[in-house]
N, C-alpha and C. Protein backbone atom coordinates (compact mmCIF):
# COMPACT_ATOMS: atom_id res chain seq x y z
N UNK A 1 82.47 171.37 55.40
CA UNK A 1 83.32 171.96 56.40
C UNK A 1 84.23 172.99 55.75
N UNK A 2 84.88 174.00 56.56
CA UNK A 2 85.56 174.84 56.04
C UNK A 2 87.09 174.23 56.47
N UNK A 3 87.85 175.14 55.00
CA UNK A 3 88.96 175.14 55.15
C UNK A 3 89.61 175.81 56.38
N UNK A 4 91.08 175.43 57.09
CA UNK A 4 91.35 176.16 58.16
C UNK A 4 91.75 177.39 58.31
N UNK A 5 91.35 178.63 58.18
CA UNK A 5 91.51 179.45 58.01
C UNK A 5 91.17 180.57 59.77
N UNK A 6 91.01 179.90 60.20
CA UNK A 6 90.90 180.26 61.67
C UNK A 6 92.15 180.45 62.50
N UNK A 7 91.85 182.01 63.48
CA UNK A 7 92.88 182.07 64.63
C UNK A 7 92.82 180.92 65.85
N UNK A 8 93.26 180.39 66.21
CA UNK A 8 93.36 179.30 67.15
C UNK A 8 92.24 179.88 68.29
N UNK A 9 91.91 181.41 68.41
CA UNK A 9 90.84 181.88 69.25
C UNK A 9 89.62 181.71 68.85
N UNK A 10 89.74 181.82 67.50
CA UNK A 10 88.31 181.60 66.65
C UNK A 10 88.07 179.67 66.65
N UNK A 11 89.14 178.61 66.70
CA UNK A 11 88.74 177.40 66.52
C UNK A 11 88.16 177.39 68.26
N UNK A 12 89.09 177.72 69.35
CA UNK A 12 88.59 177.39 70.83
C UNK A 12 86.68 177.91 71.13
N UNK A 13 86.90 178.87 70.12
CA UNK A 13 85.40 179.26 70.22
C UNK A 13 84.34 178.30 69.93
N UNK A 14 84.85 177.63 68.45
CA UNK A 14 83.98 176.68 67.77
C UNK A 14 84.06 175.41 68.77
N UNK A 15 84.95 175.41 69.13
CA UNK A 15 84.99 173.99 70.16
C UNK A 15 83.94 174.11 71.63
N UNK A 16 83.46 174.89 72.18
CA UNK A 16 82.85 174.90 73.05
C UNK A 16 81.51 174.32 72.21
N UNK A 17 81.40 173.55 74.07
CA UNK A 17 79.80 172.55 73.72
C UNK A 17 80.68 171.05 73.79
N UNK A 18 79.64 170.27 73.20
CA UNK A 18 79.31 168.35 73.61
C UNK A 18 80.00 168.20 72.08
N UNK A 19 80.97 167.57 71.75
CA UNK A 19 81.16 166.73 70.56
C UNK A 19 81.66 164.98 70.74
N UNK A 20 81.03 164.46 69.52
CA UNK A 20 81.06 163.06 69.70
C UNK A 20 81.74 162.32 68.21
N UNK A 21 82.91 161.68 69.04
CA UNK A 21 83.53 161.05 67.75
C UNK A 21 84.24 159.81 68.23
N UNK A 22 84.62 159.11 67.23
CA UNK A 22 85.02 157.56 67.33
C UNK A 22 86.65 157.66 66.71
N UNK A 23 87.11 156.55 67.30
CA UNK A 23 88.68 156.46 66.85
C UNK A 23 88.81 154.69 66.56
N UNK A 24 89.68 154.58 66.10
CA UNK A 24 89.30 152.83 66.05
C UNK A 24 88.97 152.14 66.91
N UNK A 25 89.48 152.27 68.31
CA UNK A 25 89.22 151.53 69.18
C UNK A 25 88.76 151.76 70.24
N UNK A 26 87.60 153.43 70.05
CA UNK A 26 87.37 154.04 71.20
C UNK A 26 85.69 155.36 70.56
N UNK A 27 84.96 154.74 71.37
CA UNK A 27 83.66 156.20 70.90
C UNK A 27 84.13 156.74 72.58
N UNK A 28 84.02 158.24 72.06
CA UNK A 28 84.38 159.54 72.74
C UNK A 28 83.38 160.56 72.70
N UNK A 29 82.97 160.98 73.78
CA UNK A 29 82.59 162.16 74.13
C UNK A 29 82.52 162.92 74.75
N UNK A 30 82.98 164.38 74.55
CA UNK A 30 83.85 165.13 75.07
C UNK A 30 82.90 166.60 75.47
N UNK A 31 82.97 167.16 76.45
CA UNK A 31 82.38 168.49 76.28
C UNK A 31 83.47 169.49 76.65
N UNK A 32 83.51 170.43 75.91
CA UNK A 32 84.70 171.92 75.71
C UNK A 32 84.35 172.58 76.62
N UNK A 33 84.34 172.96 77.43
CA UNK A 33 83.76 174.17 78.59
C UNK A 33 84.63 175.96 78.49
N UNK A 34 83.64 176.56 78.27
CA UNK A 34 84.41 177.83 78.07
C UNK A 34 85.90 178.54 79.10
N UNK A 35 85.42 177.69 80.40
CA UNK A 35 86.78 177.98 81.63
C UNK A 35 87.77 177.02 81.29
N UNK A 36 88.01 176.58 79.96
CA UNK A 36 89.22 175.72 79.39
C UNK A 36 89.06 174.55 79.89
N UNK A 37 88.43 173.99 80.75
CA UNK A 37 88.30 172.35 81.00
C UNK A 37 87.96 172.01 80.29
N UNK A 38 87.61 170.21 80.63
CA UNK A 38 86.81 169.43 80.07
C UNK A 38 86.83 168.35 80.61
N UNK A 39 85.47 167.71 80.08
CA UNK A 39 85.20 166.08 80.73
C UNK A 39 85.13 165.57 79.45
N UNK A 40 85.26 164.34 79.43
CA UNK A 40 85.90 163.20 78.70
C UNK A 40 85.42 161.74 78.78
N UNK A 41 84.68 161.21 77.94
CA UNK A 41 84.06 159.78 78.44
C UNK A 41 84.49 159.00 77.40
N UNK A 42 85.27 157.91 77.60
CA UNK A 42 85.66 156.81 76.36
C UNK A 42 85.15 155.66 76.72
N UNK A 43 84.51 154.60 75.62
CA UNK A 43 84.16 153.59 75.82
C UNK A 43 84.95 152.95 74.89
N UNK A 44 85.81 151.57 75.40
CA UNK A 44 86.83 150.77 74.94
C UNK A 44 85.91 149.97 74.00
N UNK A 45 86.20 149.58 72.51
CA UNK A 45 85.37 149.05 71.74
C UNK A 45 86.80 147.58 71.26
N UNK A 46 87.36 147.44 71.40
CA UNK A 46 88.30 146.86 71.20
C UNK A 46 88.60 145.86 72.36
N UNK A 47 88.11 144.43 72.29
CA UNK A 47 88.26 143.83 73.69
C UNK A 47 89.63 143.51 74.08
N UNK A 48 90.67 143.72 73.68
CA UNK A 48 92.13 143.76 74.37
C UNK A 48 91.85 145.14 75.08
N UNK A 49 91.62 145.98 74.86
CA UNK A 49 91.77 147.58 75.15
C UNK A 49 90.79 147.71 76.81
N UNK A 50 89.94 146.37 77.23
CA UNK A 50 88.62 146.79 78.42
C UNK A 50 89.57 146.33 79.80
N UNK A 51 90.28 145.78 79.79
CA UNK A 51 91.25 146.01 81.01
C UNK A 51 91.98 147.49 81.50
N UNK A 52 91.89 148.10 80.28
CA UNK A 52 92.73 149.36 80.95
C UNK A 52 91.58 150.18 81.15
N UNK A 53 90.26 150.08 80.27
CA UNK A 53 89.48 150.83 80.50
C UNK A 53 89.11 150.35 82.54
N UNK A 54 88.97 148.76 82.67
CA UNK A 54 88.66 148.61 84.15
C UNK A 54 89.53 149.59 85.29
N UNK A 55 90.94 149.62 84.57
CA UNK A 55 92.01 150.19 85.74
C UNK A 55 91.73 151.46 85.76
N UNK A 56 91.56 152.67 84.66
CA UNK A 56 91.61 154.03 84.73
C UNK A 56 90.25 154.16 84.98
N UNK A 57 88.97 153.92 84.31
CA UNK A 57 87.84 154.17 84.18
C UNK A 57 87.32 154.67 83.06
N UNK A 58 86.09 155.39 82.47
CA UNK A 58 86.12 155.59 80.96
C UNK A 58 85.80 157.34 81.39
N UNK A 59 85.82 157.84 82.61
CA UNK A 59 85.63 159.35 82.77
C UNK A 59 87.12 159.99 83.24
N UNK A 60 87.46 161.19 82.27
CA UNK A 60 88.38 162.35 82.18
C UNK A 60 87.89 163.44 82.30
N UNK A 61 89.07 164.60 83.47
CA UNK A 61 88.91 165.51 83.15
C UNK A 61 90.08 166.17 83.23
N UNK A 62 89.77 167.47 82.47
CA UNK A 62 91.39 168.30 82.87
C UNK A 62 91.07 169.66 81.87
N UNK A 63 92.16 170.18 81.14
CA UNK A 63 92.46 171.08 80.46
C UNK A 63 92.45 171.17 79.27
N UNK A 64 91.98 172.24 78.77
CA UNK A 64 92.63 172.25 76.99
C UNK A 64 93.20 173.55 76.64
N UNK A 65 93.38 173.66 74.99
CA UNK A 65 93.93 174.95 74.66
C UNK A 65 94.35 174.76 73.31
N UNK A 66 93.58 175.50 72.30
CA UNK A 66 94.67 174.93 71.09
C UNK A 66 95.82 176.20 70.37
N UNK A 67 96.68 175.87 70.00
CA UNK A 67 98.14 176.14 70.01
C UNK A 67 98.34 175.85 68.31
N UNK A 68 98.71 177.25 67.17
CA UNK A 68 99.17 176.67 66.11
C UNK A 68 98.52 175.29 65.45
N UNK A 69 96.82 175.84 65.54
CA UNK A 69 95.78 174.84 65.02
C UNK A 69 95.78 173.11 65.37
N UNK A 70 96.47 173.15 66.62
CA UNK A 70 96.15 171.88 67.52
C UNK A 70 96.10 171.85 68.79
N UNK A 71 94.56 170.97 68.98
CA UNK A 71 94.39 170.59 69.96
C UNK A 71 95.29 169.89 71.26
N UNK A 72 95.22 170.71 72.76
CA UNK A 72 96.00 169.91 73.34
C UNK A 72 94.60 169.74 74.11
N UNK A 73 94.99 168.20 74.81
CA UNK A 73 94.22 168.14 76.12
C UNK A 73 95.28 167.40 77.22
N UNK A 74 95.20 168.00 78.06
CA UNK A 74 95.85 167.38 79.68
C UNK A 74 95.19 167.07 80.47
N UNK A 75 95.61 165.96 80.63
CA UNK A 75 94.53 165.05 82.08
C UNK A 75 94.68 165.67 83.25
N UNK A 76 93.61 165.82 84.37
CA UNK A 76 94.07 166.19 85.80
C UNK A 76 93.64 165.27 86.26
N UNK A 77 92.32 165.02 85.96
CA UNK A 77 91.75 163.91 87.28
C UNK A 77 91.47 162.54 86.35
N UNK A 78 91.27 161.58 87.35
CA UNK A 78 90.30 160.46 86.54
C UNK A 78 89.56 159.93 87.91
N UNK A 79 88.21 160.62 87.68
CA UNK A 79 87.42 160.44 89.06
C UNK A 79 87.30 159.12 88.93
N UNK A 80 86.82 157.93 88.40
CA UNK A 80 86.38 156.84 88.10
C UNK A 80 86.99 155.53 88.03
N UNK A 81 88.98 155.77 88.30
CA UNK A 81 89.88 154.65 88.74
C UNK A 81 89.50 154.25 89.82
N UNK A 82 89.84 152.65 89.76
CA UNK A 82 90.17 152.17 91.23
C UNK A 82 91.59 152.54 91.48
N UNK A 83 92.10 152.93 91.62
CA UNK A 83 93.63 153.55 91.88
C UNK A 83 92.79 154.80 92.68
N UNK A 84 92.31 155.24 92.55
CA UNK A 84 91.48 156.37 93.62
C UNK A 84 90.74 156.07 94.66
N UNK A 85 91.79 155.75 96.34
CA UNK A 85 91.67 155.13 97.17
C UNK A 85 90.81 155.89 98.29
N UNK A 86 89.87 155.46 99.03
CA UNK A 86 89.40 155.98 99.86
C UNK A 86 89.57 155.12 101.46
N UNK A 87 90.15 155.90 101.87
CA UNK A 87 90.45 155.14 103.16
C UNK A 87 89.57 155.14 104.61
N UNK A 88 89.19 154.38 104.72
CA UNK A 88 87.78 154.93 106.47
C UNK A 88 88.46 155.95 107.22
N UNK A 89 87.49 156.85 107.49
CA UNK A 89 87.96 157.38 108.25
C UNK A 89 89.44 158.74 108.19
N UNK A 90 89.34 158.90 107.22
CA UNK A 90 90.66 159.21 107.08
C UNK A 90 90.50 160.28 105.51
N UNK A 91 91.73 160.04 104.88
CA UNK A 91 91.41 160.96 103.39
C UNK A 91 91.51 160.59 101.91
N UNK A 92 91.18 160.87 101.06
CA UNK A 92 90.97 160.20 99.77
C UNK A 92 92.78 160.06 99.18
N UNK A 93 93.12 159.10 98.38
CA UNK A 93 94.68 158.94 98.03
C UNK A 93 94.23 158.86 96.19
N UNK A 94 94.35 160.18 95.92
CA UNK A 94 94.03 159.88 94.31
C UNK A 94 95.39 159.70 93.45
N UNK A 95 95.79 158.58 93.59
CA UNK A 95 96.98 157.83 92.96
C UNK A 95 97.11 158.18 91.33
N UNK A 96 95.30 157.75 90.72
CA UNK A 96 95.30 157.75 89.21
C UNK A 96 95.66 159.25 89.01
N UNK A 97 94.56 159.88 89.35
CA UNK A 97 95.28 161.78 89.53
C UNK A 97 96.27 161.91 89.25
N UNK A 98 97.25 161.62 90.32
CA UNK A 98 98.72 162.11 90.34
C UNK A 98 99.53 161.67 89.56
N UNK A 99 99.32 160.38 88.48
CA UNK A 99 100.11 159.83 87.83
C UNK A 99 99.45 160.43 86.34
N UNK A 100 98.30 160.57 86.16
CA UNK A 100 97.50 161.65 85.06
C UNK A 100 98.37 162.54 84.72
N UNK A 101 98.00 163.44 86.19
CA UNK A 101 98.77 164.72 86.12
C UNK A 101 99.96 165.47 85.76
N UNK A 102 101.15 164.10 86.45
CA UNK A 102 102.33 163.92 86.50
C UNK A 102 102.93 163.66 84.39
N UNK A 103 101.51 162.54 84.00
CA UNK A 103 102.08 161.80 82.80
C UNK A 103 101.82 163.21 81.93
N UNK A 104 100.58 163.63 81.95
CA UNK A 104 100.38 164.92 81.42
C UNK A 104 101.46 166.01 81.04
N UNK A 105 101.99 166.37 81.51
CA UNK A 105 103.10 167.48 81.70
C UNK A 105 104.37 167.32 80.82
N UNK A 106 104.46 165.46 80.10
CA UNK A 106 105.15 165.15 79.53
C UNK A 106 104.81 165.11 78.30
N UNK A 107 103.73 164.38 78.55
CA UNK A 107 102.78 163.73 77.17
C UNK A 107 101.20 163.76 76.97
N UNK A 108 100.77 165.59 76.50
CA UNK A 108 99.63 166.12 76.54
C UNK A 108 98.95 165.18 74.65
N UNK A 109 98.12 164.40 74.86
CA UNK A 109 97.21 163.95 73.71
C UNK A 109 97.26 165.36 72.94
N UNK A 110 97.63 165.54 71.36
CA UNK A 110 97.75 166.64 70.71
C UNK A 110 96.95 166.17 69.20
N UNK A 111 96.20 166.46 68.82
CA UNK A 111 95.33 166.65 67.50
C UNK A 111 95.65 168.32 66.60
N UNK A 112 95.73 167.83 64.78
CA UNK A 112 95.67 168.72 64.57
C UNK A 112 94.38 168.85 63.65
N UNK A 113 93.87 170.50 63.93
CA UNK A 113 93.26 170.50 63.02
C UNK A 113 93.10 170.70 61.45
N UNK A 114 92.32 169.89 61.15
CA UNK A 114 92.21 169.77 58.99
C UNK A 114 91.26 170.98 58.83
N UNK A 115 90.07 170.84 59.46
CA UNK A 115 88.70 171.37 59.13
C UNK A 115 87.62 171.34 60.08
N UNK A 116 87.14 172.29 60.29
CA UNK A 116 86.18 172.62 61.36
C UNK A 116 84.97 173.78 61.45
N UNK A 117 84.03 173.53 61.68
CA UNK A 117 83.04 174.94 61.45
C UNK A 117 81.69 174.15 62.44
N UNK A 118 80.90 174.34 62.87
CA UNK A 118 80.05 174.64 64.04
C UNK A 118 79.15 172.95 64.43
N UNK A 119 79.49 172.22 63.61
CA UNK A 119 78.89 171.17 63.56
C UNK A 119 79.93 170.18 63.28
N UNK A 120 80.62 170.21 63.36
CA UNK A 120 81.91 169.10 62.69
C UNK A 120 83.35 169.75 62.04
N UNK A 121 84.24 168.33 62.65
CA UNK A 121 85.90 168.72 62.72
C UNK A 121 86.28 167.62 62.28
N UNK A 122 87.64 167.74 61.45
CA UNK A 122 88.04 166.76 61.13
C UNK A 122 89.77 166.92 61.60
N UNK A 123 89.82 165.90 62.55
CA UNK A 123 91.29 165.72 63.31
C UNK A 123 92.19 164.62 62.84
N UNK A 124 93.55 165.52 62.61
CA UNK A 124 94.74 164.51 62.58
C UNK A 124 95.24 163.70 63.85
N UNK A 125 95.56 162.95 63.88
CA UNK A 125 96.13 161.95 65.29
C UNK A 125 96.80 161.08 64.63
N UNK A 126 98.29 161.58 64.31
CA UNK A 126 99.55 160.84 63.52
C UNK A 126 98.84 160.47 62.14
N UNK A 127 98.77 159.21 61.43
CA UNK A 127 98.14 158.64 60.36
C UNK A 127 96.75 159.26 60.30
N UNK A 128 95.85 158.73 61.45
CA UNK A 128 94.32 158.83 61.92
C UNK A 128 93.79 159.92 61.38
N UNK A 129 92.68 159.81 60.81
CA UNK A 129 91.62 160.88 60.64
C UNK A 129 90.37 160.37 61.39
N UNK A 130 90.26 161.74 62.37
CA UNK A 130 88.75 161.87 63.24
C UNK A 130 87.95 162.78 62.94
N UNK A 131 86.70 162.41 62.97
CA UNK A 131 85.65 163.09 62.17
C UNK A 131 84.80 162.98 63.93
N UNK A 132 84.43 164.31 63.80
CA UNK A 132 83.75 164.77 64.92
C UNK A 132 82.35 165.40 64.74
N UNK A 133 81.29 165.07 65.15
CA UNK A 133 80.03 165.86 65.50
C UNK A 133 79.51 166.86 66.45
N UNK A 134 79.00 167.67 66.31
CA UNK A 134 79.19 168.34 68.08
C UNK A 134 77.22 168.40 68.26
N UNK A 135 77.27 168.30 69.33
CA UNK A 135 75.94 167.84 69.83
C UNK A 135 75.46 168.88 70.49
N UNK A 136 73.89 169.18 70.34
CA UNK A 136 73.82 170.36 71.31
C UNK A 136 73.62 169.98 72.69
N UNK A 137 73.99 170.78 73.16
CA UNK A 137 74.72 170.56 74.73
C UNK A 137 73.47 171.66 75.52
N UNK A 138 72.93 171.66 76.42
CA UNK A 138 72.37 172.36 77.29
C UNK A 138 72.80 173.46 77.96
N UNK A 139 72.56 174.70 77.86
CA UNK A 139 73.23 175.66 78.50
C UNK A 139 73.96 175.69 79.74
N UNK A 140 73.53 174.93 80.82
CA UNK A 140 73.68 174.67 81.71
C UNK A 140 75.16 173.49 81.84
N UNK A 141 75.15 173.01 80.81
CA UNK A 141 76.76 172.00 80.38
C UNK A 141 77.58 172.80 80.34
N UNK A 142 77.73 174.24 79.85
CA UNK A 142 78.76 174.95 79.55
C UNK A 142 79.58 175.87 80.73
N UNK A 143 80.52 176.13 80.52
CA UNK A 143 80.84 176.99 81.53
C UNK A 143 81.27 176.56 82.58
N UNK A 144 81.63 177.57 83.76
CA UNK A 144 81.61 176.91 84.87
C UNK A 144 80.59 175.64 85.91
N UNK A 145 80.82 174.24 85.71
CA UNK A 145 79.62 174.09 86.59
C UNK A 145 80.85 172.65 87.59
């Protein structure tokens, strides 16, 4: 991997596409989309940790942007809570959303980057070191869809 020597335009570049990485208590995979979103899938590996995965769900999506060689991501949605009420007849009450959204604005998940180049990153998260793969992703993953 290369040293960081990248404009934060040149890392957002490298970040587009599917990457897949693990944290202690969580495999992640994430795809970068060039219109700054992203979706987000965590699977709770830690059996204290599968209750919250039941309440939120293990699918994210929202925003990114990186800033002075770190990653932010902000939640908007979480299609996949039960907190995302559907009522007969009537209109959807996306509770998890709004409290995402809301928590977001305070407290955006922030990674920095060590090292990164077209196949793999290596992220700070306080103590944590994450080692990332990026997967090829289908043209059709990218972008607007």
């Amino acid at each position: 991997m290369d040293n960081i020597n990248l404009s934060d335009i040149e890392i957002e570049v490298l970040l587009f596409g599917k990457w897949r990485f693990d944290t202690a208590w969580e495999k992640i995979s994430i795809i970068f989309k060039d219109d700054m979103t992203y979706e987000q899938t965590r699977v709770q590996t830690f059996i204290l940790y599968k209750p919250k995965e039941l309440i939120t769900g293990n699918k994210f999506n929202g925003v990114w942007y990186v800033t002075e060689r770190k990653l932010h991501l902000n939640i908007k949605s979480i299609p996949n809570s039960f907190l995302n009420l559907q009522i007969p007849l009537a209109f959807k009450i996306s509770f998890a959303d709004i409290v995402a959204t809301l928590g977001s604005l305070f407290t955006a998940e922030k990674y920095e980057f060590v090292k990164i180049n077209s196949s793999k990153f290596l992220l700070k998260d306080g103590e944590q070191s994450i080692i990332g793969t990026k997967i090829n992703t289908p043209s059709g993953m990218r972008g607007n869809t």
